[in-house]
PDB file of N, CA and C in Angstrom:
ATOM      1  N   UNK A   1       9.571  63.087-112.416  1.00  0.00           N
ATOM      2  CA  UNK A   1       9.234  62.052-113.363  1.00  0.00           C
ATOM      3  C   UNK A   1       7.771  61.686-113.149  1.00  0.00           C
ATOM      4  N   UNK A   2       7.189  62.303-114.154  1.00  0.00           N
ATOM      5  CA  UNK A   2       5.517  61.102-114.053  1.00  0.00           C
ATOM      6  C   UNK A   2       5.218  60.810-115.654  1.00  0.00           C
ATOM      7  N   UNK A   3       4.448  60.104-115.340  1.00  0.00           N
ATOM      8  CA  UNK A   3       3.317  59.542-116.703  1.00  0.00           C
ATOM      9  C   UNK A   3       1.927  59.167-116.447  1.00  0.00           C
ATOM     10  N   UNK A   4       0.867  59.550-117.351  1.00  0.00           N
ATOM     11  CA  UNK A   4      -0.710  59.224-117.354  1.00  0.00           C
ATOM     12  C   UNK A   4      -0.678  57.549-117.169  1.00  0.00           C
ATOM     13  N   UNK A   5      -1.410  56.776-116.339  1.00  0.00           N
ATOM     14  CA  UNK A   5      -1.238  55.466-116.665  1.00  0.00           C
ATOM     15  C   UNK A   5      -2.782  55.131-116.447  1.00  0.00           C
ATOM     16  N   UNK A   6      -3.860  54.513-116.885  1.00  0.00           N
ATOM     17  CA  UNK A   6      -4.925  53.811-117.137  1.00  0.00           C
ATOM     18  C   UNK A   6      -5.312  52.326-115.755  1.00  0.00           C
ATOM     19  N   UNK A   7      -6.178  53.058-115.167  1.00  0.00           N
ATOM     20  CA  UNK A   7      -6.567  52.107-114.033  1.00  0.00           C
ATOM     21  C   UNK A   7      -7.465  50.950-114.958  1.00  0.00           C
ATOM     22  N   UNK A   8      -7.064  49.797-114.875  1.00  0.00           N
ATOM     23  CA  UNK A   8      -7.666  48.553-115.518  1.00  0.00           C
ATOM     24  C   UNK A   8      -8.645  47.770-114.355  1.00  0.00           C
ATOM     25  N   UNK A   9      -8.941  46.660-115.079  1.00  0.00           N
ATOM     26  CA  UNK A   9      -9.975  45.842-114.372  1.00  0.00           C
ATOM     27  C   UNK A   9      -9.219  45.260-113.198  1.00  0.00           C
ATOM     28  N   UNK A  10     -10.239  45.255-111.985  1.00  0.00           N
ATOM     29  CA  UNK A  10     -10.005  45.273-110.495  1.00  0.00           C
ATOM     30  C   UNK A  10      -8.973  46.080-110.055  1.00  0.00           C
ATOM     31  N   UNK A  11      -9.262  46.928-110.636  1.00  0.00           N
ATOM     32  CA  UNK A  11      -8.310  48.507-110.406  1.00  0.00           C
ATOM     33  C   UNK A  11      -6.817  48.432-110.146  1.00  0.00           C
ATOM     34  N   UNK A  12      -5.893  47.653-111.320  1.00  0.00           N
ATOM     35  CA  UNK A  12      -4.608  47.597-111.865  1.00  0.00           C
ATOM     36  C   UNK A  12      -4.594  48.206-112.374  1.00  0.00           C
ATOM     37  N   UNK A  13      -3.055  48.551-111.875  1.00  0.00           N
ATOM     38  CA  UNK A  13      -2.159  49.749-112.833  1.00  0.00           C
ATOM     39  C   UNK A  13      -0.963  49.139-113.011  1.00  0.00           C
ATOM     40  N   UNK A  14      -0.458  49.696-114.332  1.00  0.00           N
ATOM     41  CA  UNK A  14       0.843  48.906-114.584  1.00  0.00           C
ATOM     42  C   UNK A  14       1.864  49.944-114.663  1.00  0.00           C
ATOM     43  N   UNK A  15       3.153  49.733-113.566  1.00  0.00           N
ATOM     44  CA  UNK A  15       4.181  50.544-113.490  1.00  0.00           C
ATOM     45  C   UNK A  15       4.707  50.488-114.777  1.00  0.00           C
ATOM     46  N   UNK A  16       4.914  51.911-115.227  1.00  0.00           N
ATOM     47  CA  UNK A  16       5.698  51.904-116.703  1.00  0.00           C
ATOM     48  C   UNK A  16       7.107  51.546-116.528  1.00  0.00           C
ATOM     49  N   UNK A  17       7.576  50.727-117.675  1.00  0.00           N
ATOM     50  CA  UNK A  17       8.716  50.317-117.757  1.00  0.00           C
ATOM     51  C   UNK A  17      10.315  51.287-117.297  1.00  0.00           C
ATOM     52  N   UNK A  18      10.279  52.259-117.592  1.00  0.00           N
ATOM     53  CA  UNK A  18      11.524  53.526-116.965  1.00  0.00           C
ATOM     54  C   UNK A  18      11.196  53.440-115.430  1.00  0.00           C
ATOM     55  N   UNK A  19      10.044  53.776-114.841  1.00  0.00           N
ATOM     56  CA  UNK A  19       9.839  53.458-113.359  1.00  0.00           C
ATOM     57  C   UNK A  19      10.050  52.094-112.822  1.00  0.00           C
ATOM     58  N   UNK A  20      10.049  50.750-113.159  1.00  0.00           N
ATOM     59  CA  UNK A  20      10.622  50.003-112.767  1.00  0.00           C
ATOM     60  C   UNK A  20      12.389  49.708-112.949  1.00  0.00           C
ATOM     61  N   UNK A  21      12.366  50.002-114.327  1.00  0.00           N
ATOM     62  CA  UNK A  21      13.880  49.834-114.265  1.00  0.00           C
ATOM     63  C   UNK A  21      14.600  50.813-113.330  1.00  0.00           C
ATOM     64  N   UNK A  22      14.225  52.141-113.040  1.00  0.00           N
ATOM     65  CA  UNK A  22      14.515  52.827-112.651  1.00  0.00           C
ATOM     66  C   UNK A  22      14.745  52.327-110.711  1.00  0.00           C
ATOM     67  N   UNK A  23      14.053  51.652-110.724  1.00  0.00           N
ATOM     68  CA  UNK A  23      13.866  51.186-109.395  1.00  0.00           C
ATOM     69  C   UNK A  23      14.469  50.141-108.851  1.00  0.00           C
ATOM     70  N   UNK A  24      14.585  49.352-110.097  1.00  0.00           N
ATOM     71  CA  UNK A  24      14.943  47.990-109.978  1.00  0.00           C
ATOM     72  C   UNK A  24      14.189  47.132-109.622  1.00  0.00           C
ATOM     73  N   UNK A  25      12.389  47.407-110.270  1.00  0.00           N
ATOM     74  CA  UNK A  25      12.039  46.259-109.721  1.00  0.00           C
ATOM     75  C   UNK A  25      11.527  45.035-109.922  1.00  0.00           C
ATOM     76  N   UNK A  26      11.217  43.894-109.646  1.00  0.00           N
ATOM     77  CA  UNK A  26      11.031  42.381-110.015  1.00  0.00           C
ATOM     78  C   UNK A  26       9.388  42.152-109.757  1.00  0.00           C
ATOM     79  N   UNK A  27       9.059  41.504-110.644  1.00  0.00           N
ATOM     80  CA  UNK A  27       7.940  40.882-110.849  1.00  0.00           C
ATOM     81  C   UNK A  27       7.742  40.326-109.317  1.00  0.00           C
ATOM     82  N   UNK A  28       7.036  40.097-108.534  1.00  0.00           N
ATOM     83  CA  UNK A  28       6.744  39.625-107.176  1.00  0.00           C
ATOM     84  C   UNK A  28       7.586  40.123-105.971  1.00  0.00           C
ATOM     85  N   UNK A  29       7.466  41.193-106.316  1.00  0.00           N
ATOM     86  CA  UNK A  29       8.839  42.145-105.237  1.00  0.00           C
ATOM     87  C   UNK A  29       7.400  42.761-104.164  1.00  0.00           C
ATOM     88  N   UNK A  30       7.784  42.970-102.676  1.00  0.00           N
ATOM     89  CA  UNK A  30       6.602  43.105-102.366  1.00  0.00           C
ATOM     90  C   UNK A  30       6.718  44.653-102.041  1.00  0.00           C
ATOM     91  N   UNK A  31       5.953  45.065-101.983  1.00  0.00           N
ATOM     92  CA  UNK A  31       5.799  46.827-101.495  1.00  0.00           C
ATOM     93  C   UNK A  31       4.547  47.291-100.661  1.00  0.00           C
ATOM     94  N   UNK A  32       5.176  48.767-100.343  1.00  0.00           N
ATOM     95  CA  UNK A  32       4.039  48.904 -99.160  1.00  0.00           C
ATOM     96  C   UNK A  32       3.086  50.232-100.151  1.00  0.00           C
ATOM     97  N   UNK A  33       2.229  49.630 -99.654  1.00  0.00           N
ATOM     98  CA  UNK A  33       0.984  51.251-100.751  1.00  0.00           C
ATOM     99  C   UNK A  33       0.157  51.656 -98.832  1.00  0.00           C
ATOM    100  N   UNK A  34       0.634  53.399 -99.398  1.00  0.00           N
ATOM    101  CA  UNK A  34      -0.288  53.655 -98.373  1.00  0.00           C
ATOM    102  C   UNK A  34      -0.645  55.015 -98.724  1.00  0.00           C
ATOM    103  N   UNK A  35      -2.259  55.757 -98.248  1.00  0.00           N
ATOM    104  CA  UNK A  35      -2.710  56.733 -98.490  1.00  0.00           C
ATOM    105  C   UNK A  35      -2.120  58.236 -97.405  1.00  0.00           C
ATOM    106  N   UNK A  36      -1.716  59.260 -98.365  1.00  0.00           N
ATOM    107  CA  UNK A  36      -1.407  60.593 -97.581  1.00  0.00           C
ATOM    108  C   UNK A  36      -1.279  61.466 -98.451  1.00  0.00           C
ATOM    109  N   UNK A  37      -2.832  62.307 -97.456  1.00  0.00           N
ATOM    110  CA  UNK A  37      -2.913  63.713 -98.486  1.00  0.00           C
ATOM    111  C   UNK A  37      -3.528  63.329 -99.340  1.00  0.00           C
ATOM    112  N   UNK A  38      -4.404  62.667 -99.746  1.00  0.00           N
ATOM    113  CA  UNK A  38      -4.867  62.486-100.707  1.00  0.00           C
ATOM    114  C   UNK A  38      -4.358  61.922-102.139  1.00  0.00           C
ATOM    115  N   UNK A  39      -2.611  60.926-101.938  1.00  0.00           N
ATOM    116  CA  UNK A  39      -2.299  60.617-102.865  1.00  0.00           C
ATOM    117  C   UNK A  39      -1.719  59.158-102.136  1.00  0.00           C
ATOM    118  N   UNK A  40      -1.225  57.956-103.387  1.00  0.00           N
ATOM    119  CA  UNK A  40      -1.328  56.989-103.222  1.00  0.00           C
ATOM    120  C   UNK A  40       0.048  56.810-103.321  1.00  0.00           C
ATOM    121  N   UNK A  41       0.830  56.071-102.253  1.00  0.00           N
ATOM    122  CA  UNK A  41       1.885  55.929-102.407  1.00  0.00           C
ATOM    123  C   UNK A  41       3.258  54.659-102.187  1.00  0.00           C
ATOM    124  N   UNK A  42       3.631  54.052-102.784  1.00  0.00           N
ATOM    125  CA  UNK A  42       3.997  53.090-103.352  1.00  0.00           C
ATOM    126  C   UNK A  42       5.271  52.516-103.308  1.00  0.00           C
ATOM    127  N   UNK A  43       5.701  52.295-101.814  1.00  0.00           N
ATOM    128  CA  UNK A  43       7.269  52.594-101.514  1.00  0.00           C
ATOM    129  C   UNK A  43       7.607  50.651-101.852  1.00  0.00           C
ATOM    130  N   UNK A  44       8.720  50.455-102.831  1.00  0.00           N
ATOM    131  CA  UNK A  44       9.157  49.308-102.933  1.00  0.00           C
ATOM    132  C   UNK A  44      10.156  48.439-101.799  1.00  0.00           C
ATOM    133  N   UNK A  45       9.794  47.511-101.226  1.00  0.00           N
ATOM    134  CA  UNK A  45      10.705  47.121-100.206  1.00  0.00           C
ATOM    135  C   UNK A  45      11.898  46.344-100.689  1.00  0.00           C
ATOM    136  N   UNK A  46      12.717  45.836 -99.834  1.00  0.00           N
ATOM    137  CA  UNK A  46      13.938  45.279-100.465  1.00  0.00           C
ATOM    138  C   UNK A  46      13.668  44.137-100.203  1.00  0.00           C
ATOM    139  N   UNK A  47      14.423  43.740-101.538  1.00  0.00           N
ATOM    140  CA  UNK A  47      14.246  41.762-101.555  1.00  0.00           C
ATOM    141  C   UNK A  47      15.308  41.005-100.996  1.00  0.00           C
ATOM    142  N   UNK A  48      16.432  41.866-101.115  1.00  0.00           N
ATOM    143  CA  UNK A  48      17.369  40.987-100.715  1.00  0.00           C
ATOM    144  C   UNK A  48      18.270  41.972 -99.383  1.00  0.00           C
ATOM    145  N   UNK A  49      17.780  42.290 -98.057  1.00  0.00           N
ATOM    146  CA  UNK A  49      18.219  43.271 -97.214  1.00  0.00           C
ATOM    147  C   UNK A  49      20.424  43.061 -97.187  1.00  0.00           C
ATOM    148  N   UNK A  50      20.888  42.108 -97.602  1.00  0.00           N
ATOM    149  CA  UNK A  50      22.166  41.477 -97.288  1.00  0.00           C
ATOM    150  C   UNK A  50      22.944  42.611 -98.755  1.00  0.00           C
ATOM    151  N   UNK A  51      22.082  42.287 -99.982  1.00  0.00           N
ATOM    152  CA  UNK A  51      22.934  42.963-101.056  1.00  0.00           C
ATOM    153  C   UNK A  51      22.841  44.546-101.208  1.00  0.00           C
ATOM    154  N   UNK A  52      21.688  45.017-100.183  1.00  0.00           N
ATOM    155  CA  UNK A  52      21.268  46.654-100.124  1.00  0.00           C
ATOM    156  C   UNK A  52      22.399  46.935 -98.920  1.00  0.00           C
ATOM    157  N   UNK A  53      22.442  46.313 -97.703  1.00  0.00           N
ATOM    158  CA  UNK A  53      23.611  46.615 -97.157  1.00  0.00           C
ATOM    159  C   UNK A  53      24.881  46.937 -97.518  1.00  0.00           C
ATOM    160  N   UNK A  54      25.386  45.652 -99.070  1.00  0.00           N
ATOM    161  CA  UNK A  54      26.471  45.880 -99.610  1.00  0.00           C
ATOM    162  C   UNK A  54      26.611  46.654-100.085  1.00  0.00           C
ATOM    163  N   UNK A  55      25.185  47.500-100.766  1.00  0.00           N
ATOM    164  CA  UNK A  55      25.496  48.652-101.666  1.00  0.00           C
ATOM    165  C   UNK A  55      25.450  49.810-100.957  1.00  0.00           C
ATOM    166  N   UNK A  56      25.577  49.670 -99.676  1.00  0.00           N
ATOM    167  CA  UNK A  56      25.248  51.016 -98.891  1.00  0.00           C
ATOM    168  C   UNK A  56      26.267  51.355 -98.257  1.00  0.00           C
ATOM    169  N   UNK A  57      27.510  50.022 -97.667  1.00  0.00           N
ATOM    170  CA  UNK A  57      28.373  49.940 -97.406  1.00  0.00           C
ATOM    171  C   UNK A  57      29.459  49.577 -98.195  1.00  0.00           C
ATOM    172  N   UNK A  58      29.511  49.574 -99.287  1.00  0.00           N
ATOM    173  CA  UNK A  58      30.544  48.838-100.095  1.00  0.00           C
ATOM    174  C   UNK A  58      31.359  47.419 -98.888  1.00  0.00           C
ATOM    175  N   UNK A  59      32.888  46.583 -99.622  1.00  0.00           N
ATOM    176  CA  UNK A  59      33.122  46.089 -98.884  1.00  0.00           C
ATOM    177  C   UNK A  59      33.407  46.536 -97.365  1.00  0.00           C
ATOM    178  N   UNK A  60      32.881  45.200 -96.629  1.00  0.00           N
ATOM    179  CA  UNK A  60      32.851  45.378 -95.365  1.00  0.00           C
ATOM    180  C   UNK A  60      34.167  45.377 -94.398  1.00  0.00           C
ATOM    181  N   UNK A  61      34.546  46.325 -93.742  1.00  0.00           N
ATOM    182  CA  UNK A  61      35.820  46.808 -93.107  1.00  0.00           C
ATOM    183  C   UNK A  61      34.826  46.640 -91.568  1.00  0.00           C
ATOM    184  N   UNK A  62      35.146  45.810 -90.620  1.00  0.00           N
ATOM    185  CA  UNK A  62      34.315  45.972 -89.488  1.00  0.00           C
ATOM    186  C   UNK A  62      35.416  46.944 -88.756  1.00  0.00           C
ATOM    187  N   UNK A  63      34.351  48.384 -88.334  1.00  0.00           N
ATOM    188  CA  UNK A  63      35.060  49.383 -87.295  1.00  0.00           C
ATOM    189  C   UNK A  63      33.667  49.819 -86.545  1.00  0.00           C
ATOM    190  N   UNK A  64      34.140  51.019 -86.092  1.00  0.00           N
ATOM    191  CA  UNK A  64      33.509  51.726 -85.256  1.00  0.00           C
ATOM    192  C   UNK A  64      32.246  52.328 -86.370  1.00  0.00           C
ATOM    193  N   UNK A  65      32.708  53.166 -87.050  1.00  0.00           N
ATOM    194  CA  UNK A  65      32.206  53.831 -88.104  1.00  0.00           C
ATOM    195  C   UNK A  65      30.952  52.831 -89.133  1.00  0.00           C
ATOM    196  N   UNK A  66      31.795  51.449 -89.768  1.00  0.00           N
ATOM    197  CA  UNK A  66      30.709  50.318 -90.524  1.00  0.00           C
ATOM    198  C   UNK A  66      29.708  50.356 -89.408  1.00  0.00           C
ATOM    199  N   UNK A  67      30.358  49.831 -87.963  1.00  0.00           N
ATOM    200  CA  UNK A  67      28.970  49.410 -87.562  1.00  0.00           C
ATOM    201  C   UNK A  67      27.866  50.135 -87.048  1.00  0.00           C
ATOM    202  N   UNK A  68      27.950  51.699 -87.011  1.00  0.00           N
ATOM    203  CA  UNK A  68      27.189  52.734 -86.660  1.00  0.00           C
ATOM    204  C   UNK A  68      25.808  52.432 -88.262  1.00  0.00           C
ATOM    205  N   UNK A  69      27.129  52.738 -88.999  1.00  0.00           N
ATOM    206  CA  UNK A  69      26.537  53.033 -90.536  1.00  0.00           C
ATOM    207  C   UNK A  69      25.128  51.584 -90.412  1.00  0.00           C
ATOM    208  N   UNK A  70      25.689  50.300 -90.372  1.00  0.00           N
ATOM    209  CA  UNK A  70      25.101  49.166 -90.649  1.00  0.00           C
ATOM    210  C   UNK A  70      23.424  49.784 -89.467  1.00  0.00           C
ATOM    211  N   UNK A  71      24.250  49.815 -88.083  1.00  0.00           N
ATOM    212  CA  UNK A  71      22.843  49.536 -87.279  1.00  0.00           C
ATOM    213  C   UNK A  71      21.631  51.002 -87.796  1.00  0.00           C
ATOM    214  N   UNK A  72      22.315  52.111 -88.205  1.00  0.00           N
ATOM    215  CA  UNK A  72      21.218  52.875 -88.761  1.00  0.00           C
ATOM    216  C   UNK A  72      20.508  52.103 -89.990  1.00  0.00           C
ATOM    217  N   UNK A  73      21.306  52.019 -90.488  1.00  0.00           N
ATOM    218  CA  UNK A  73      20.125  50.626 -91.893  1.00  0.00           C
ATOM    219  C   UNK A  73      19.036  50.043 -91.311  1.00  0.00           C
ATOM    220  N   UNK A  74      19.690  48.882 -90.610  1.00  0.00           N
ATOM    221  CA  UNK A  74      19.226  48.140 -89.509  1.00  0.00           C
ATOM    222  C   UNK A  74      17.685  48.472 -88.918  1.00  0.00           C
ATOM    223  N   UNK A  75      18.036  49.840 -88.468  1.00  0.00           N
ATOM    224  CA  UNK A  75      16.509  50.195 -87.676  1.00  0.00           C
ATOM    225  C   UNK A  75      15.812  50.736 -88.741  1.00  0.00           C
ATOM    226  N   UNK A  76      16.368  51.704 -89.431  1.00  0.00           N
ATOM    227  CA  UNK A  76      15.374  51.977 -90.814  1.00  0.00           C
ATOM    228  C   UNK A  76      14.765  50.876 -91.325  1.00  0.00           C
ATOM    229  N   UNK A  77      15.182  50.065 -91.354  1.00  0.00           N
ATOM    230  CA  UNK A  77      14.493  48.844 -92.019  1.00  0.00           C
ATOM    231  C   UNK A  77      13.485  48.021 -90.955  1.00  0.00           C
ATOM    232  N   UNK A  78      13.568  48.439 -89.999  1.00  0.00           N
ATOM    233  CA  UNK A  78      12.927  47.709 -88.955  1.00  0.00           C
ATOM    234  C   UNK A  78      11.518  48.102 -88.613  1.00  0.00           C
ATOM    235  N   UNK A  79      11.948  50.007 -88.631  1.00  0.00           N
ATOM    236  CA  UNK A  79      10.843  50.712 -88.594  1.00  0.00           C
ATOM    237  C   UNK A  79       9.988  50.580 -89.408  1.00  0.00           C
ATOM    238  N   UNK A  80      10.612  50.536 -91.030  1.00  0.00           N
ATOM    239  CA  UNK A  80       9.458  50.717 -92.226  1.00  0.00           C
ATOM    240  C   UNK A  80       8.710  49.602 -92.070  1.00  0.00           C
ATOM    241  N   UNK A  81       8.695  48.213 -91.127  1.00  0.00           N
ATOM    242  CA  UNK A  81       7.823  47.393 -91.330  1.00  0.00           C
ATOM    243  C   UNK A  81       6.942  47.272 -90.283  1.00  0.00           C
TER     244      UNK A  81
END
């Protein structure tokens, strides 16, 4: 998926509408931009870490297995910041 998009004044760009919906994302959602390879890259963070859990785990059954699943989230999310 790409599209041409137009760098504006103080060098804004506006995510096209299919890439946000696509993403899910909200007006003041914060994200990380960082340079590699020579391209710019634009990873969206999560706003709400409690409802990405839910969707990663569906309902919560506490076992052996949820809580492996949960603490890998857990550090992924720990690391990316």
């Amino acid at each position: 998926m790409s599209e041409i998009v137009k760098i504006g004044k103080r060098y804004t760009i506006v995510i096209p509408k299919d890439f946000r919906q696509k993403l899910g994302l909200k007006e003041g959602q914060l994200s990380e931009i960082r340079l590699e390879e020579g391209k710019i890259i634009i990873t969206p963070k999560v706003s709400d870490p409690f409802r990405r859990l839910s969707e990663l785990i569906g309902d919560v059954v506490y076992n052996e297995e949820t809580e492996k699943r949960a603490e890998k989230w857990l550090l992924g999310e720990a690391q990316s910041r």
